[in-house]
C-alpha atoms as a PDB file:
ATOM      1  CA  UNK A   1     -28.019  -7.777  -0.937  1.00  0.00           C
ATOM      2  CA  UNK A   2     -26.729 -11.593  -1.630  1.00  0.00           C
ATOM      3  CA  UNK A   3     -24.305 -10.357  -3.783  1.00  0.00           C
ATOM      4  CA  UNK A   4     -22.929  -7.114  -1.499  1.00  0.00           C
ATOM      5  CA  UNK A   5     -22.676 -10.320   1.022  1.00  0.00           C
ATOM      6  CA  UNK A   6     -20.216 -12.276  -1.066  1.00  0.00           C
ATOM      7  CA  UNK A   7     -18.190 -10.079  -2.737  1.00  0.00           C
ATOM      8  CA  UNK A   8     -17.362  -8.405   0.681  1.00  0.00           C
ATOM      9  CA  UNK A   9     -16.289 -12.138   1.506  1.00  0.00           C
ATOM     10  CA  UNK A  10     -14.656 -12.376  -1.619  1.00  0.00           C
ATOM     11  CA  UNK A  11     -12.858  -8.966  -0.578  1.00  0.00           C
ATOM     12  CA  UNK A  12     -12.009  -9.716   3.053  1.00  0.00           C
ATOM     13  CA  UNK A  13     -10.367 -13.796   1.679  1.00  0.00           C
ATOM     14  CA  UNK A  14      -8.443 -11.776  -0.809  1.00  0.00           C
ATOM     15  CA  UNK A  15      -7.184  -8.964   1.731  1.00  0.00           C
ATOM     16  CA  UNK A  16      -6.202 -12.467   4.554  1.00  0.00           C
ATOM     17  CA  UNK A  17      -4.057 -13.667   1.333  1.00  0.00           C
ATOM     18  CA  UNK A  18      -2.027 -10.473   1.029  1.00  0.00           C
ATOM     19  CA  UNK A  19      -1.313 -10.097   4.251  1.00  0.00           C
ATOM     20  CA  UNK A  20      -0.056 -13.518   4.391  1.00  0.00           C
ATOM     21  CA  UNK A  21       2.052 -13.004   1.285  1.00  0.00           C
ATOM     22  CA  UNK A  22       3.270  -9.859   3.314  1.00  0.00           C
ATOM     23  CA  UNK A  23       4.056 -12.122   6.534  1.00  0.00           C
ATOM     24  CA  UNK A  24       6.030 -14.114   4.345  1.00  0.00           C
ATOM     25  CA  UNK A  25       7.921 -11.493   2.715  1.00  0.00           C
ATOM     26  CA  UNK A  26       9.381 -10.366   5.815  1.00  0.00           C
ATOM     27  CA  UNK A  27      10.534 -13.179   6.567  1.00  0.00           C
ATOM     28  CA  UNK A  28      12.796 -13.026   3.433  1.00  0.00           C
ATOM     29  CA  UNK A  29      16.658 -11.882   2.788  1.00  0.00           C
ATOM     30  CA  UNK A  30      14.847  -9.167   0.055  1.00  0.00           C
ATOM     31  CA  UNK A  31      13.135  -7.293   2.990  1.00  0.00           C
ATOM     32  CA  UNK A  32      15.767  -7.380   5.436  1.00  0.00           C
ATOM     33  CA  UNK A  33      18.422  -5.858   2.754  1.00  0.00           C
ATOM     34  CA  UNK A  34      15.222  -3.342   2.045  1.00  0.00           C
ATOM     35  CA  UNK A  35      14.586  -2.119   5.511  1.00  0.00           C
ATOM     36  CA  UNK A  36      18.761  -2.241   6.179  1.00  0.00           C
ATOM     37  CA  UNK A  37      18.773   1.101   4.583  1.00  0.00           C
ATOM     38  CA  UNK A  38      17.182   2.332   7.776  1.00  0.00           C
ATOM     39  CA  UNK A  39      15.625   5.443   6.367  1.00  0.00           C
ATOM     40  CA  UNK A  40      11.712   5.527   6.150  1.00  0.00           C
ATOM     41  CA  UNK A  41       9.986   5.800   2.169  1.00  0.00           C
ATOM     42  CA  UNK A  42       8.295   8.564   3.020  1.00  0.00           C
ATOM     43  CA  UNK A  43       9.303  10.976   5.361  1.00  0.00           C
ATOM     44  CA  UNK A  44      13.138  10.309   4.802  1.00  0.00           C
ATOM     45  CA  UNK A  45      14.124   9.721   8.449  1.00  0.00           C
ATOM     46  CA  UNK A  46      16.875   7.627   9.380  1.00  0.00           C
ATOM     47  CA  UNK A  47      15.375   5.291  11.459  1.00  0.00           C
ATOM     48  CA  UNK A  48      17.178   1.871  12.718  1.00  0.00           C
ATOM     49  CA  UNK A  49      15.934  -1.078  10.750  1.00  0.00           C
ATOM     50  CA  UNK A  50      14.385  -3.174  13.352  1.00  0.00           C
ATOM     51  CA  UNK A  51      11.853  -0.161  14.065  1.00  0.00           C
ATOM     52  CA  UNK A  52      10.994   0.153   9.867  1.00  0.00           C
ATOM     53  CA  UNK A  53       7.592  -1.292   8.830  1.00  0.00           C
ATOM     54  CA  UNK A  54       6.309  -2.560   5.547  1.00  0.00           C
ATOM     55  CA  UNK A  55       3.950  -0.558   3.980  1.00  0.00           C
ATOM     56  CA  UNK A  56       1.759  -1.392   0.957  1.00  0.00           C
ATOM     57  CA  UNK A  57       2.065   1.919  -1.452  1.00  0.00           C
ATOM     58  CA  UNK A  58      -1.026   1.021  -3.188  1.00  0.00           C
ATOM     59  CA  UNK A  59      -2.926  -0.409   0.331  1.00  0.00           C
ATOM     60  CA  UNK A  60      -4.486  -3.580   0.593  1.00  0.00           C
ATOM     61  CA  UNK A  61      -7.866  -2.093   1.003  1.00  0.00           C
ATOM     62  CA  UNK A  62      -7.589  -0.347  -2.241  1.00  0.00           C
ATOM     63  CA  UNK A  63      -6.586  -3.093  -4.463  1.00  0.00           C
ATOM     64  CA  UNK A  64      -3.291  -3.182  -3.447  1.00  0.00           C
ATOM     65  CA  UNK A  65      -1.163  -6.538  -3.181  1.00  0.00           C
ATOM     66  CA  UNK A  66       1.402  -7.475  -1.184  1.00  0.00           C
ATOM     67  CA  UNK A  67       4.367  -7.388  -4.368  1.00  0.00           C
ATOM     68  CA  UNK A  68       8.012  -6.454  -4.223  1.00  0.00           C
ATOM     69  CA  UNK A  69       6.999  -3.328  -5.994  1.00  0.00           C
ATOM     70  CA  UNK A  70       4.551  -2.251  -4.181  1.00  0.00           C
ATOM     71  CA  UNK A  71       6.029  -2.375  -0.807  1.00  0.00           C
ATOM     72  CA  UNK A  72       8.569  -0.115   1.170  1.00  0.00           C
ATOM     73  CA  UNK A  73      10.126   0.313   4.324  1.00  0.00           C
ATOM     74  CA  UNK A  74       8.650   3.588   6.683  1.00  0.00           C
ATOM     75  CA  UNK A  75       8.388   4.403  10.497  1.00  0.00           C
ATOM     76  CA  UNK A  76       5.762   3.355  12.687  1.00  0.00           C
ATOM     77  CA  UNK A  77       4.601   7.256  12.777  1.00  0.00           C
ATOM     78  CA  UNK A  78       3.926   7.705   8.750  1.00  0.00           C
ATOM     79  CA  UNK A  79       2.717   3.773   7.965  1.00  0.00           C
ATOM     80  CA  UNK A  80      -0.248   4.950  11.216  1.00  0.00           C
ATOM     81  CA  UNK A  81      -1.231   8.267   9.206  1.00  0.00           C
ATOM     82  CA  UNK A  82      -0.793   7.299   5.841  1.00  0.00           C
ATOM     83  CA  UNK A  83      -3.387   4.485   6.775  1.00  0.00           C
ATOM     84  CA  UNK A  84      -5.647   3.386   3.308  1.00  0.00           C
ATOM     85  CA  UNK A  85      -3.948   6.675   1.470  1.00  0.00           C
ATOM     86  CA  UNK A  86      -2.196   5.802  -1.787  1.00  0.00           C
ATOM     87  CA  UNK A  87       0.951   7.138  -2.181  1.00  0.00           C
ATOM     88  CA  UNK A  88       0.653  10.258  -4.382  1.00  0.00           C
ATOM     89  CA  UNK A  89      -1.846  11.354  -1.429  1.00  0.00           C
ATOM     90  CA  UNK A  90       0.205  10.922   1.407  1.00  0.00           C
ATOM     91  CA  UNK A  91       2.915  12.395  -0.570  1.00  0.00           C
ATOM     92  CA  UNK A  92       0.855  15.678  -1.463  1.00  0.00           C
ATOM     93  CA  UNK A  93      -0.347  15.026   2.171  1.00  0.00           C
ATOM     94  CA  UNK A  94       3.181  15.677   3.127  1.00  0.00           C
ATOM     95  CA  UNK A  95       4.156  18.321   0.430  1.00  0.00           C
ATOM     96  CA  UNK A  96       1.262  20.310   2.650  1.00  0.00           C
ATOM     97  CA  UNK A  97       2.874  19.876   6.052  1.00  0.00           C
ATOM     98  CA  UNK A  98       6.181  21.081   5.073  1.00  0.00           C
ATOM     99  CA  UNK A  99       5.286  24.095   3.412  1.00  0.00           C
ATOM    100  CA  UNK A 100       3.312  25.028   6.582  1.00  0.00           C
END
């Protein structure tokens, strides 16, 4: 049990570090010409810049880290269902939907 302890430590110190990497990152020149495309990653909707969030691809909780490559702009609606979903998920997640 001592070890379960630390290594969720270990896990939830690593996880505060990317998302401070990812703070920082939107602070930066690269992010703003990212988002200035206004249309979301994933569901392809123009949507104005300002409302765009970052979204880890590969998330956080899943080893993901908070990289140039691994992040992209989406709405507020897809970043909230695509939660800890990798991408090729939420993108067969969506694949679903639109055939329906």
């Amino acid at each position: 049990m001592q070890i379960n302890n630390w290594q969720t430590e270990l896990d939830a110190k690593a996880i505060r570090k990317e998302k401070q990497k990812a703070r920082e990152l939107r602070k930066s020149q690269w992010w703003k010409n990212r988002r200035a495309i206004n249309i979301c990653y994933y569901c392809e909707t123009p949507t104005p810049a300002r409302q765009l969030t970052m979204d880890h691809m590969v998330p956080l909780a899943r080893g993901g880290r908070s990289i140039k490559s691994n992040l992209v702009p989406c709405c507020k609606s897809c970043n909230n269902k695509k939660k800890n979903l990798l991408t090729i998920e939420w993108v067969e997640f969506l694949d679903q939907i639109r055939k329906k």
